[in-house]
Protein backbone atom coordinates (compact mmCIF):
# COMPACT_ATOMS: atom_id res chain seq x y z
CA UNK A 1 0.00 0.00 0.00
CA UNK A 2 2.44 2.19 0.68
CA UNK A 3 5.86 1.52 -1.59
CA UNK A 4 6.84 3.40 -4.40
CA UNK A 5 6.92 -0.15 -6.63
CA UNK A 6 8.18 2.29 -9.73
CA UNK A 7 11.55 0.96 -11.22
CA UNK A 8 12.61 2.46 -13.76
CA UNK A 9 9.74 3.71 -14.85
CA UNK A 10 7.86 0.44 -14.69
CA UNK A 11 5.21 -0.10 -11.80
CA UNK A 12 6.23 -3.35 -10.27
CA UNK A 13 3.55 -5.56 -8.84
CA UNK A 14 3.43 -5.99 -5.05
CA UNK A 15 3.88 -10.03 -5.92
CA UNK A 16 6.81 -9.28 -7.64
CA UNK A 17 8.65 -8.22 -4.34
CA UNK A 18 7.86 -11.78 -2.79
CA UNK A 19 10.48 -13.32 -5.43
CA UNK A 20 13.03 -11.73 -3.41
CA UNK A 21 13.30 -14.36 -0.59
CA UNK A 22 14.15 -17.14 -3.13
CA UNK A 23 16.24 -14.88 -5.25
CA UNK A 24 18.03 -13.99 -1.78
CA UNK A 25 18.43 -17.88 -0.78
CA UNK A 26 19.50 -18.67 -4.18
CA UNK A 27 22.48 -15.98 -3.95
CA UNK A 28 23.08 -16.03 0.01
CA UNK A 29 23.01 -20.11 0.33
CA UNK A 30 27.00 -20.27 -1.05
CA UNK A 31 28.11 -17.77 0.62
CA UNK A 32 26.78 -18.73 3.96
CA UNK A 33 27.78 -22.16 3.48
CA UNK A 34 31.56 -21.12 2.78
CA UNK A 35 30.83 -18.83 5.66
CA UNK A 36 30.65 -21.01 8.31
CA UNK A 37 33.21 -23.27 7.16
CA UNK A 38 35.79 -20.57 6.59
CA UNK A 39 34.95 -20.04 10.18
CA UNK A 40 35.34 -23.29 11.78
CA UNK A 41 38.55 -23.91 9.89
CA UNK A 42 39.82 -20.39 12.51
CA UNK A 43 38.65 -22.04 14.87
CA UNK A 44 35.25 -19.03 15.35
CA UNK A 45 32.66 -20.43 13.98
CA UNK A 46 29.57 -19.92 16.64
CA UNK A 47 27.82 -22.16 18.04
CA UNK A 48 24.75 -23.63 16.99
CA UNK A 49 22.73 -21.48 19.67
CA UNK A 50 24.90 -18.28 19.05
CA UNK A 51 23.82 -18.90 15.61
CA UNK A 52 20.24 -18.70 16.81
CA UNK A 53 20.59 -15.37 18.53
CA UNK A 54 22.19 -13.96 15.50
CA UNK A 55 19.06 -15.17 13.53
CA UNK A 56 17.05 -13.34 16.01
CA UNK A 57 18.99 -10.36 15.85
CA UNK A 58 18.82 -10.50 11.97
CA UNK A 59 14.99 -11.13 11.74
CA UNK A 60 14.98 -7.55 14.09
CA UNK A 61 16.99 -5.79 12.14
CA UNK A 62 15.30 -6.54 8.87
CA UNK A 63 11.64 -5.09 10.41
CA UNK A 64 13.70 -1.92 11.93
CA UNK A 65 14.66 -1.13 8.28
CA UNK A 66 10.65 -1.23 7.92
CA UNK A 67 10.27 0.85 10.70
CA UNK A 68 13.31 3.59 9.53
CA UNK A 69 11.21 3.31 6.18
CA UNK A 70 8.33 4.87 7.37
CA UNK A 71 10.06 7.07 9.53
CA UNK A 72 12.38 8.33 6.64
CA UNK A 73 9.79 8.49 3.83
CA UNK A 74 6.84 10.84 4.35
CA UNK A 75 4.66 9.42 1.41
CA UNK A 76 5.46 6.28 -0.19
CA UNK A 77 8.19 4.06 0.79
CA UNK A 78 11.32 3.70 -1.73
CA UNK A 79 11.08 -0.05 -2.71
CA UNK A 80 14.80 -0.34 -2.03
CA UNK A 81 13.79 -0.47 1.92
CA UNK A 82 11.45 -3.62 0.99
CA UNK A 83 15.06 -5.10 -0.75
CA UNK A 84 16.54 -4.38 2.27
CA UNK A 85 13.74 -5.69 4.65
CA UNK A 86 13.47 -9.33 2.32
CA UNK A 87 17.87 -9.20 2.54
CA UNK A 88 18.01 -9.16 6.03
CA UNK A 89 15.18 -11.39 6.22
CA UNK A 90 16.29 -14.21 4.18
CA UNK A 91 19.76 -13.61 5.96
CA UNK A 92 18.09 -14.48 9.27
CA UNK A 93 16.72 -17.75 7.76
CA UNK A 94 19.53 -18.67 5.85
CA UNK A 95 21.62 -18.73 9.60
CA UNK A 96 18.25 -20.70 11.66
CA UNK A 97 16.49 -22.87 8.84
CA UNK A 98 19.90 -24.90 7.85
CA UNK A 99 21.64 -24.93 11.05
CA UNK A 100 18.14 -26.16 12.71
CA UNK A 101 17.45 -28.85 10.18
CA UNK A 102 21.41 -29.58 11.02
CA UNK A 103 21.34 -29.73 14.51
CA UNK A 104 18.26 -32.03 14.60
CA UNK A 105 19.97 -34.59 12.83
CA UNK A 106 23.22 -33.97 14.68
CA UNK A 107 21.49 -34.18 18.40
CA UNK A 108 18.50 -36.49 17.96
CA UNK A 109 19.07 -40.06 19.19
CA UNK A 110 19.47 -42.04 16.01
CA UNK A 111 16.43 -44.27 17.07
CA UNK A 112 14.03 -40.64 17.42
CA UNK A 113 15.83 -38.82 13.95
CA UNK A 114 12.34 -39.14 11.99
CA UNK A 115 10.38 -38.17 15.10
CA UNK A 116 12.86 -35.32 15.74
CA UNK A 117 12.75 -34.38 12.35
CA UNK A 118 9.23 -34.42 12.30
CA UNK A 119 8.99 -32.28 15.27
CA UNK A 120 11.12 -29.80 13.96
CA UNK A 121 9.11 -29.08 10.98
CA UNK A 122 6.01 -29.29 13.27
CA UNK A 123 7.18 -26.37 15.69
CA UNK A 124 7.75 -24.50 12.13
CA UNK A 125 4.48 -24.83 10.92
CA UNK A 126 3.05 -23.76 14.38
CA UNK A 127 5.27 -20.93 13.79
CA UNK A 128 4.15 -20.29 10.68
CA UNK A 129 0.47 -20.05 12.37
CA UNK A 130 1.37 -18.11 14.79
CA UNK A 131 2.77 -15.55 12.67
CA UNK A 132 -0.26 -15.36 10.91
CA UNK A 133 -2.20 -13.84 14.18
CA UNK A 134 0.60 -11.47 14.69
CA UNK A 135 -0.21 -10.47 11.33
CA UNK A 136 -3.60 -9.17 12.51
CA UNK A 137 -1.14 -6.53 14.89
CA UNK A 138 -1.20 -5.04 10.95
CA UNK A 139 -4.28 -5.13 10.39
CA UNK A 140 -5.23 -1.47 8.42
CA UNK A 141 -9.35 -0.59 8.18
CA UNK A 142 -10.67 -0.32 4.89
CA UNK A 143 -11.41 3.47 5.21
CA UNK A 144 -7.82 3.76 6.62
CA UNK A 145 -5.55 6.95 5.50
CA UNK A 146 -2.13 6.56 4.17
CA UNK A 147 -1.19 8.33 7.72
CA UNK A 148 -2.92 6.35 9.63
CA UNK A 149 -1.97 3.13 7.67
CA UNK A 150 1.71 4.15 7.85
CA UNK A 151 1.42 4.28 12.07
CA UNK A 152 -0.37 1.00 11.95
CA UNK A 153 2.29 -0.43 10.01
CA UNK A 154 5.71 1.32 11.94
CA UNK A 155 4.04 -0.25 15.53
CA UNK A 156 3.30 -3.37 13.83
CA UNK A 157 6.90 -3.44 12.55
CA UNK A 158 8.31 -2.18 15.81
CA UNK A 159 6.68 -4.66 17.68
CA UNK A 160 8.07 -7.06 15.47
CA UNK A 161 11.45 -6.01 15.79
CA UNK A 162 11.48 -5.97 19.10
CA UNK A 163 9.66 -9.21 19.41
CA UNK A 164 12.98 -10.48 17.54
CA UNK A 165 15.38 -8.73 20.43
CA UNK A 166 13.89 -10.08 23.28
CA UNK A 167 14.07 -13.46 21.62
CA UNK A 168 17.09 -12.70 20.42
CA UNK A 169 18.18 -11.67 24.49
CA UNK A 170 16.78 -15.03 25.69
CA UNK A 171 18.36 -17.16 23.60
CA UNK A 172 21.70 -15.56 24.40
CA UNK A 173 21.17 -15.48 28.20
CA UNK A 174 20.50 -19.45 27.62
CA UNK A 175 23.34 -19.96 25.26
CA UNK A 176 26.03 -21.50 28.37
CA UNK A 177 23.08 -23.68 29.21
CA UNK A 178 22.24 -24.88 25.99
CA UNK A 179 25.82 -25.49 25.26
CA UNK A 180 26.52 -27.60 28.33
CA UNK A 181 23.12 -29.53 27.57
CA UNK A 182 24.60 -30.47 24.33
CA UNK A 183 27.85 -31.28 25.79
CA UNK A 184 30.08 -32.64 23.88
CA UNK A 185 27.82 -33.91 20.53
CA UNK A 186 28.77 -32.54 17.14
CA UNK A 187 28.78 -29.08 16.13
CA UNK A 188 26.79 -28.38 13.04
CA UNK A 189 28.14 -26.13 10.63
């Protein structure tokens, strides 16, 4: 509703912006992938729950740059923030999606693997839900103004982001317990 979707010159479809996130995991996959070994051949690479609170931190940032957006642009929103927003974005699930898939089949007993597994993908499609009544935090009134659509959209966002701190805060406060809990079973990459 409220991006400038004109490239040049050529009004871009709002659907159009959704082929970011593959285009993003497409070009970010390598890269991450060399990433973390590069890392672990130093001797840095993070932990598997250090790699969780930098998701969280990344899925923040990414609704921030929503939030600066609005903030920044008056009228429409310059469709390079959205770019930005779906970068960071895909970033975040590029560092939790792999390394959580990874990490099942690292700490699951091999007896429970397709139960874990299973579980795994479960707790994503509950998130999945879940993020869907969050959504209605969005929620804009038919009659709605661009104003008032913008401030319903910049709390929404804001919420969001900071929904992804405090996660993001948790996680790290638990990352000496979660590493002793896994003890001493294979890092993931």
């Amino acid at each position: 509703r409220l991006v400038d979707r004109t490239i040049f010159g050529a009004t871009i479809p709002p659907s159009e912006f959704l082929s970011l996130n593959p285009l993003f995991i497409l070009s970010m996959g390598g890269p991450f992938a060399f990433l973390w070994v590069w890392l672990a051949k130093r001797g840095w690479n993070p932990s598997i729950p250090m790699k969780f609170v930098l998701g969280h931190f990344l899925i923040a940032a990414a609704f921030f740059s929503l939030v600066l957006a609005i903030m920044a642009s008056p009228g429409k929103v310059p469709w390079e923030w959205l770019v930005l927003f779906f970068a960071l974005y895909t970033a975040a699930e590029m560092v939790l999606s792999p390394v959580g898939l990874a990490m099942v089949t690292a700490l699951a007993p091999k007896r429970l693997l397709g139960l874990s597994m299973g579980l795994w993908l479960l707790a994503t499609s509950v998130s999945f839900y879940l993020a869907g009544l969050a959504a209605g935090i969005a929620a804009v009134p038919d009659k709605a103004t661009d104003a008032q659509t913008a401030s319903i959209y910049q709390n929404a966002f804001t919420d969001y982001g900071w929904i992804g701190v405090g996660g993001g805060l948790l996680l790290f406060a638990l990352v000496p317990w979660l590493k002793r809990l896994m003890g001493h079973r294979k890092e993931v990459s």
